[in-house]
PDB file of N, CA and C in Angstrom:
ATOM      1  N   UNK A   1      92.787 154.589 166.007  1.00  0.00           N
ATOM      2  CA  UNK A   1      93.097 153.230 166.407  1.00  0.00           C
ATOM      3  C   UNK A   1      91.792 152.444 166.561  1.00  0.00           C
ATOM      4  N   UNK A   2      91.866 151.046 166.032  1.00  0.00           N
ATOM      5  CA  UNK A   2      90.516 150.345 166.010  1.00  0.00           C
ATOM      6  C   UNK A   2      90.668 149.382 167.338  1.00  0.00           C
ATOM      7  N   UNK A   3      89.620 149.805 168.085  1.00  0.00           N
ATOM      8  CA  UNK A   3      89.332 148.657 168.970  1.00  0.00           C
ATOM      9  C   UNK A   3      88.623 147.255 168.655  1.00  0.00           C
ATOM     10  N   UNK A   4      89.871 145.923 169.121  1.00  0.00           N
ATOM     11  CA  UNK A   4      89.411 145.223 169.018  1.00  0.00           C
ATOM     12  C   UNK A   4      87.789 144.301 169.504  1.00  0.00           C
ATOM     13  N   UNK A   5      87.406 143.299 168.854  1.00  0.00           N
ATOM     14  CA  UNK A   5      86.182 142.951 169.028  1.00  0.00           C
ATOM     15  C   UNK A   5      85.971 142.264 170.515  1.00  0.00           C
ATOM     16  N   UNK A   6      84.879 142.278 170.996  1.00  0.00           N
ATOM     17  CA  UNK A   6      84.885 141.996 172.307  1.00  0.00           C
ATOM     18  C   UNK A   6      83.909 140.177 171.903  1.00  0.00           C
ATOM     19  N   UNK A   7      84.704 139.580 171.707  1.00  0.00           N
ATOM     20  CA  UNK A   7      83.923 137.832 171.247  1.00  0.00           C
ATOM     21  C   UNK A   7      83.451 137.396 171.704  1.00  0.00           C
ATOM     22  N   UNK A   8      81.997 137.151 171.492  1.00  0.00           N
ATOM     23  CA  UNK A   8      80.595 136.329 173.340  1.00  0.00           C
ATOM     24  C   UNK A   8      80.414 134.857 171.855  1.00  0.00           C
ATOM     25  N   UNK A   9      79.846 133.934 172.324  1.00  0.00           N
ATOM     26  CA  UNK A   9      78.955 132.892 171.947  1.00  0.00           C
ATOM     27  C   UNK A   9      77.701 133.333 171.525  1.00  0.00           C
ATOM     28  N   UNK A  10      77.295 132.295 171.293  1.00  0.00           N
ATOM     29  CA  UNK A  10      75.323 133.064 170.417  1.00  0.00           C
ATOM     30  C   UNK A  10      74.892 132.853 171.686  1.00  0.00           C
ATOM     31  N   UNK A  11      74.915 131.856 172.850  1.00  0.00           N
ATOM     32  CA  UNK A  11      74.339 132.103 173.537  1.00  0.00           C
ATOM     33  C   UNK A  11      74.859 133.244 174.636  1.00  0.00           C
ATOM     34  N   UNK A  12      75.914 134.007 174.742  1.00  0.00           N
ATOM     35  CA  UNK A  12      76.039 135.094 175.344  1.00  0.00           C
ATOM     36  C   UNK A  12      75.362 136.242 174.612  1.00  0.00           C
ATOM     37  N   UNK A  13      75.398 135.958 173.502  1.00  0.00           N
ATOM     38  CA  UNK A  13      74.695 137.639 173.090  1.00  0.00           C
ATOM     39  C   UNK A  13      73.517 137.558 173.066  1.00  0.00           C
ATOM     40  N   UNK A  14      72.615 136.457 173.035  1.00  0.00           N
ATOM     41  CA  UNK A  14      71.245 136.035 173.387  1.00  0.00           C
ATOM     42  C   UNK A  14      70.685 136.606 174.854  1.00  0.00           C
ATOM     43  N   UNK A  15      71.405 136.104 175.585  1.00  0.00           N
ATOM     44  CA  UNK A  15      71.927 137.054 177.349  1.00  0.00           C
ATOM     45  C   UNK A  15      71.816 138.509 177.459  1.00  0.00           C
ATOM     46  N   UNK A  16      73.301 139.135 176.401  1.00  0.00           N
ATOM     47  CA  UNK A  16      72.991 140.470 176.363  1.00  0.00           C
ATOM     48  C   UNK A  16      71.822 141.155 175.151  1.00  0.00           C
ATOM     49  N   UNK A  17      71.781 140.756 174.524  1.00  0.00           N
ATOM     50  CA  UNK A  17      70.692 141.309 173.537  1.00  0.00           C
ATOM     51  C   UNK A  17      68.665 140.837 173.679  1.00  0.00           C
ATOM     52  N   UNK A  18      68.819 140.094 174.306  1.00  0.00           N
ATOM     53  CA  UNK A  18      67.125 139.242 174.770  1.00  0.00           C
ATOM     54  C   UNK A  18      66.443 139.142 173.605  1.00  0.00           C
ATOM     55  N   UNK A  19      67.431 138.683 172.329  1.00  0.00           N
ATOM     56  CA  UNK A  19      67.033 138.442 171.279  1.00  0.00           C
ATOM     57  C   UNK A  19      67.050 137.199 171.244  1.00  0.00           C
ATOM     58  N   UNK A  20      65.886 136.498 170.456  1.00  0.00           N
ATOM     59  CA  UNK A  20      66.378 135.232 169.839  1.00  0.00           C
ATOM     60  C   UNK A  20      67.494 134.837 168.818  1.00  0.00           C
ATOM     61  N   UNK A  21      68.593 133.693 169.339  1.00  0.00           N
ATOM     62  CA  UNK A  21      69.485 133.441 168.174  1.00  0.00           C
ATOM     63  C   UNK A  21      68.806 133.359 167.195  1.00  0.00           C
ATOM     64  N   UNK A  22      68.020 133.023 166.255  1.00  0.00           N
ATOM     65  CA  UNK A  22      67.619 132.985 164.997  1.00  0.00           C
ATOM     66  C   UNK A  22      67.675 134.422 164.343  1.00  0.00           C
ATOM     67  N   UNK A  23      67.352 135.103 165.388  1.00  0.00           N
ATOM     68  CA  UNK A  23      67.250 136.739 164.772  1.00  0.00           C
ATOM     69  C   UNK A  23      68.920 137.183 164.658  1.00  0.00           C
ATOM     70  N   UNK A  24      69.544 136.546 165.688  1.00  0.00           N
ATOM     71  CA  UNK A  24      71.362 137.151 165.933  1.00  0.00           C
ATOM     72  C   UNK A  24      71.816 136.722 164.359  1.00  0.00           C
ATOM     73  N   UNK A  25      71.228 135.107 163.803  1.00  0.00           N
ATOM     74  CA  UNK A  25      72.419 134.612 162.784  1.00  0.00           C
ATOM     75  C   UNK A  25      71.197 135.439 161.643  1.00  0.00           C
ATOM     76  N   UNK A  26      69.999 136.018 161.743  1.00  0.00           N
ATOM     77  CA  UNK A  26      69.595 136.774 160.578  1.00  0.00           C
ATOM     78  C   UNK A  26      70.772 137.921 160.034  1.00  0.00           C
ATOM     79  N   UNK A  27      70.516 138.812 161.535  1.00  0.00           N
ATOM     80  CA  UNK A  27      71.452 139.992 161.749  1.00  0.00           C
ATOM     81  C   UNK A  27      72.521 139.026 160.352  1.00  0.00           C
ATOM     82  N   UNK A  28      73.300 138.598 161.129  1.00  0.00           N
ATOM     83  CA  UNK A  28      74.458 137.829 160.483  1.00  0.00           C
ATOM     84  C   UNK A  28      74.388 137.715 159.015  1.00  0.00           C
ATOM     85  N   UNK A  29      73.315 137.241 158.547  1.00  0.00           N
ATOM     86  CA  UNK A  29      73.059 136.918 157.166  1.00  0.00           C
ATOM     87  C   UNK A  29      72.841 138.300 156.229  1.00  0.00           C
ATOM     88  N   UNK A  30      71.789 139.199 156.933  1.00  0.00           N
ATOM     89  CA  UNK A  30      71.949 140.370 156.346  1.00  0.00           C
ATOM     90  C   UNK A  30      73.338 141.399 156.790  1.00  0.00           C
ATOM     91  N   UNK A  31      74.179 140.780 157.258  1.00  0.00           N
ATOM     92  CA  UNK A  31      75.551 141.777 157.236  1.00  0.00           C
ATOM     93  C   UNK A  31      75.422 142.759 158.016  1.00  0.00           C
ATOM     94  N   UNK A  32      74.057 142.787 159.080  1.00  0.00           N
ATOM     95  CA  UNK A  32      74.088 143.696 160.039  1.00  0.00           C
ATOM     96  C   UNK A  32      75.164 144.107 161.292  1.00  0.00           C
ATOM     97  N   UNK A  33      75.966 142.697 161.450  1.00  0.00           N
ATOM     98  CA  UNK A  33      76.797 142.156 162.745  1.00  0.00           C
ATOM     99  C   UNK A  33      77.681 141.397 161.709  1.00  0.00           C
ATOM    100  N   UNK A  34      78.927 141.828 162.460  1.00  0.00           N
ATOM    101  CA  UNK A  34      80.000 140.168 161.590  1.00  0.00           C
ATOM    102  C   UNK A  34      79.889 139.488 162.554  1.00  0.00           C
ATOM    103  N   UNK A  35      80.228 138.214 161.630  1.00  0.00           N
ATOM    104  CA  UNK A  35      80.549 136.818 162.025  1.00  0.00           C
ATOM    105  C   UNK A  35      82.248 136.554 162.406  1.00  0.00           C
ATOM    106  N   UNK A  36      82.668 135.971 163.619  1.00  0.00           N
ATOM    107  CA  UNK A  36      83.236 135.336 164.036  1.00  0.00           C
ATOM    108  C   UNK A  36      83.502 134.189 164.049  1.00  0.00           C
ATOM    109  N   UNK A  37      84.924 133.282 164.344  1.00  0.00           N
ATOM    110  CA  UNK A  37      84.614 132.000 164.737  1.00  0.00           C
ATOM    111  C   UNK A  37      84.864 131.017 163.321  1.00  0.00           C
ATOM    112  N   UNK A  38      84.751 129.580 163.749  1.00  0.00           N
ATOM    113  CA  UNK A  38      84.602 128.955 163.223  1.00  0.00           C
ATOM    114  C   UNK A  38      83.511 128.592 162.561  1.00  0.00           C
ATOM    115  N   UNK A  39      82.812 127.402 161.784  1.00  0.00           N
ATOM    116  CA  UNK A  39      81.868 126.577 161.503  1.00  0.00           C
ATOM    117  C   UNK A  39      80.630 126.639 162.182  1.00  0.00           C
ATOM    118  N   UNK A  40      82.010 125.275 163.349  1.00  0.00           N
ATOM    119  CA  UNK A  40      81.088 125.088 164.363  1.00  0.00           C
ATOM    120  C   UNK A  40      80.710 126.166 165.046  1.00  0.00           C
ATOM    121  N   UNK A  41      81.719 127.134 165.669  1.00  0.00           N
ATOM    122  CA  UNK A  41      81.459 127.949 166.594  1.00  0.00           C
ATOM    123  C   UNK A  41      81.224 129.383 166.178  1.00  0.00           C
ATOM    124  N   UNK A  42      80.106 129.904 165.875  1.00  0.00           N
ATOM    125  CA  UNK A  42      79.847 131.363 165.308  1.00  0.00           C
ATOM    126  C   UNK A  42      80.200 132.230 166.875  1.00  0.00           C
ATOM    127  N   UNK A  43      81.012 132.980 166.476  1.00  0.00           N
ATOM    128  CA  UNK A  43      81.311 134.231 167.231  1.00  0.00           C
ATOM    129  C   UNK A  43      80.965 135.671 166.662  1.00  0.00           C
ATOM    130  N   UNK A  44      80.415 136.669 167.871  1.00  0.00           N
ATOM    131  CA  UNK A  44      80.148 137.754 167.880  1.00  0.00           C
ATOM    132  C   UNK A  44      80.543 138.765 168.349  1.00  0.00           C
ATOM    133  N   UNK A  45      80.588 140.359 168.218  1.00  0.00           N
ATOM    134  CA  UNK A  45      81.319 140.856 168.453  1.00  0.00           C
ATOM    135  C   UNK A  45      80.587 141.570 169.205  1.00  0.00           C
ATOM    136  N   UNK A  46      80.195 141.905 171.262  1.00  0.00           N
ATOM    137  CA  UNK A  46      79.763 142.505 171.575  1.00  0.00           C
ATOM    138  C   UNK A  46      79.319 144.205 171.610  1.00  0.00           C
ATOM    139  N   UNK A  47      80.487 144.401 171.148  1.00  0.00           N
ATOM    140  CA  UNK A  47      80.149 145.693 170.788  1.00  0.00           C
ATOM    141  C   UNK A  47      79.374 146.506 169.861  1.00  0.00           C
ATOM    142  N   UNK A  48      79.477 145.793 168.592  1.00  0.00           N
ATOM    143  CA  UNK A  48      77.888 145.433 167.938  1.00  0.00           C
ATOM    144  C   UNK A  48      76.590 145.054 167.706  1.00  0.00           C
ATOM    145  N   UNK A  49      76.230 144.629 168.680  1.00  0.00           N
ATOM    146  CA  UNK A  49      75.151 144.293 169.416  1.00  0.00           C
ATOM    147  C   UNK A  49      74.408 145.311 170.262  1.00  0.00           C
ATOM    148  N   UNK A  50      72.925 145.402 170.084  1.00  0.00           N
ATOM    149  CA  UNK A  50      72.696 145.984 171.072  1.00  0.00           C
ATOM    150  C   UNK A  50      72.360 145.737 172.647  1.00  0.00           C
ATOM    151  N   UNK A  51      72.197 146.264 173.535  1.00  0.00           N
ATOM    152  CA  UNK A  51      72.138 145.797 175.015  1.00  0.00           C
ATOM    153  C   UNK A  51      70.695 145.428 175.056  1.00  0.00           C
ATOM    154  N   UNK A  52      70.094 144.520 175.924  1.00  0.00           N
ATOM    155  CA  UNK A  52      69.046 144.889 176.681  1.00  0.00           C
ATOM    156  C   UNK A  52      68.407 145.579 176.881  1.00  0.00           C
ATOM    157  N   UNK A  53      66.990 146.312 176.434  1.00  0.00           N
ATOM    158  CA  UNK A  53      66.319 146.492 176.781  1.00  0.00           C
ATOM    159  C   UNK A  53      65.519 146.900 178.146  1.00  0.00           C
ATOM    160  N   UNK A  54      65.729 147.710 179.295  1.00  0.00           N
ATOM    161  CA  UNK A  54      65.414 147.246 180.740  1.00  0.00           C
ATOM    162  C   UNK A  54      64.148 148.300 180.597  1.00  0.00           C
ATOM    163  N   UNK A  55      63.083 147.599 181.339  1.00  0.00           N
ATOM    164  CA  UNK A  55      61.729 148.139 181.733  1.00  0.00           C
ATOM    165  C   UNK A  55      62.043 148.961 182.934  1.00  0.00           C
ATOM    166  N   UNK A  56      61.714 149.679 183.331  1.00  0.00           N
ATOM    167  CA  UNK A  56      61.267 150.007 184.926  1.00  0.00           C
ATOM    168  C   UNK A  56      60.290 150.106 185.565  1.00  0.00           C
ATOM    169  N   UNK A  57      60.088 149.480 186.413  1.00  0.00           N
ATOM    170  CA  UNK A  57      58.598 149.876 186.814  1.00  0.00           C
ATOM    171  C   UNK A  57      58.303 150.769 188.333  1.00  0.00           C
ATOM    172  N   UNK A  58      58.922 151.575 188.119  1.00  0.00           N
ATOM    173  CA  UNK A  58      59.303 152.625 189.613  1.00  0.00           C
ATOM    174  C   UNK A  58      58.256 153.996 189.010  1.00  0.00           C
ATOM    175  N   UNK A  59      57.742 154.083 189.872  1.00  0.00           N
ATOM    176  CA  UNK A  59      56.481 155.116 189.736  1.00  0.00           C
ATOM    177  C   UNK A  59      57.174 156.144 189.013  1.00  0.00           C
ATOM    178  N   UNK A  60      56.546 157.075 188.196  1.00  0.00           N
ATOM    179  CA  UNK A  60      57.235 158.779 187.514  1.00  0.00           C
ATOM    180  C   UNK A  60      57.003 159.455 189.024  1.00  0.00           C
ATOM    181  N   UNK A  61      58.368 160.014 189.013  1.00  0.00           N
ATOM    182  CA  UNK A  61      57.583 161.103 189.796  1.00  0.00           C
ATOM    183  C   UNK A  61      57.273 162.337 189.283  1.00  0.00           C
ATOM    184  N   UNK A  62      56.024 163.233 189.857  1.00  0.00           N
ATOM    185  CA  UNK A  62      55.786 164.727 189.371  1.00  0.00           C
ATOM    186  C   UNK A  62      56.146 165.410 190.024  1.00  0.00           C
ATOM    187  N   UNK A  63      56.629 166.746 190.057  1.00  0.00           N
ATOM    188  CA  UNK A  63      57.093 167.763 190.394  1.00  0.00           C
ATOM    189  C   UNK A  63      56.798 167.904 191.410  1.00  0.00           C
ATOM    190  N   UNK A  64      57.362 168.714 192.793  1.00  0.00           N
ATOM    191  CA  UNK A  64      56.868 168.895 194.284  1.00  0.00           C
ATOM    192  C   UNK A  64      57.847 169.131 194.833  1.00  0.00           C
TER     193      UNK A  64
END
């Protein structure tokens, strides 16, 4: 069974991905991600996308 697409705006997946839209409608152009939506309104499918990126900056700890 196919799960349906989970549909954000360019500027929501801009949010979840900390990509620039220009790079989202590249994705798009090279067929990396489908396109959603209308014209006006390009839609995306979150689940195709990747997340964020998160840094941490909490010390390693070593063994003890």
């Amino acid at each position: 069974m196919t799960r349906p697409p989970i549909l954000v705006d360019v500027a929501q997946a801009v949010e979840w991905t900390g990509r620039p839209a220009g790079t989202l409608r590249r994705w798009v152009h090279e067929k990396r991600i489908t396109r959603y939506g209308t014209a006006r309104r390009m839609l995306l499918d979150l689940r195709e996308l990747p997340e964020r990126a998160t840094q941490c900056n909490a010390p390693l700890r070593t063994g003890g």
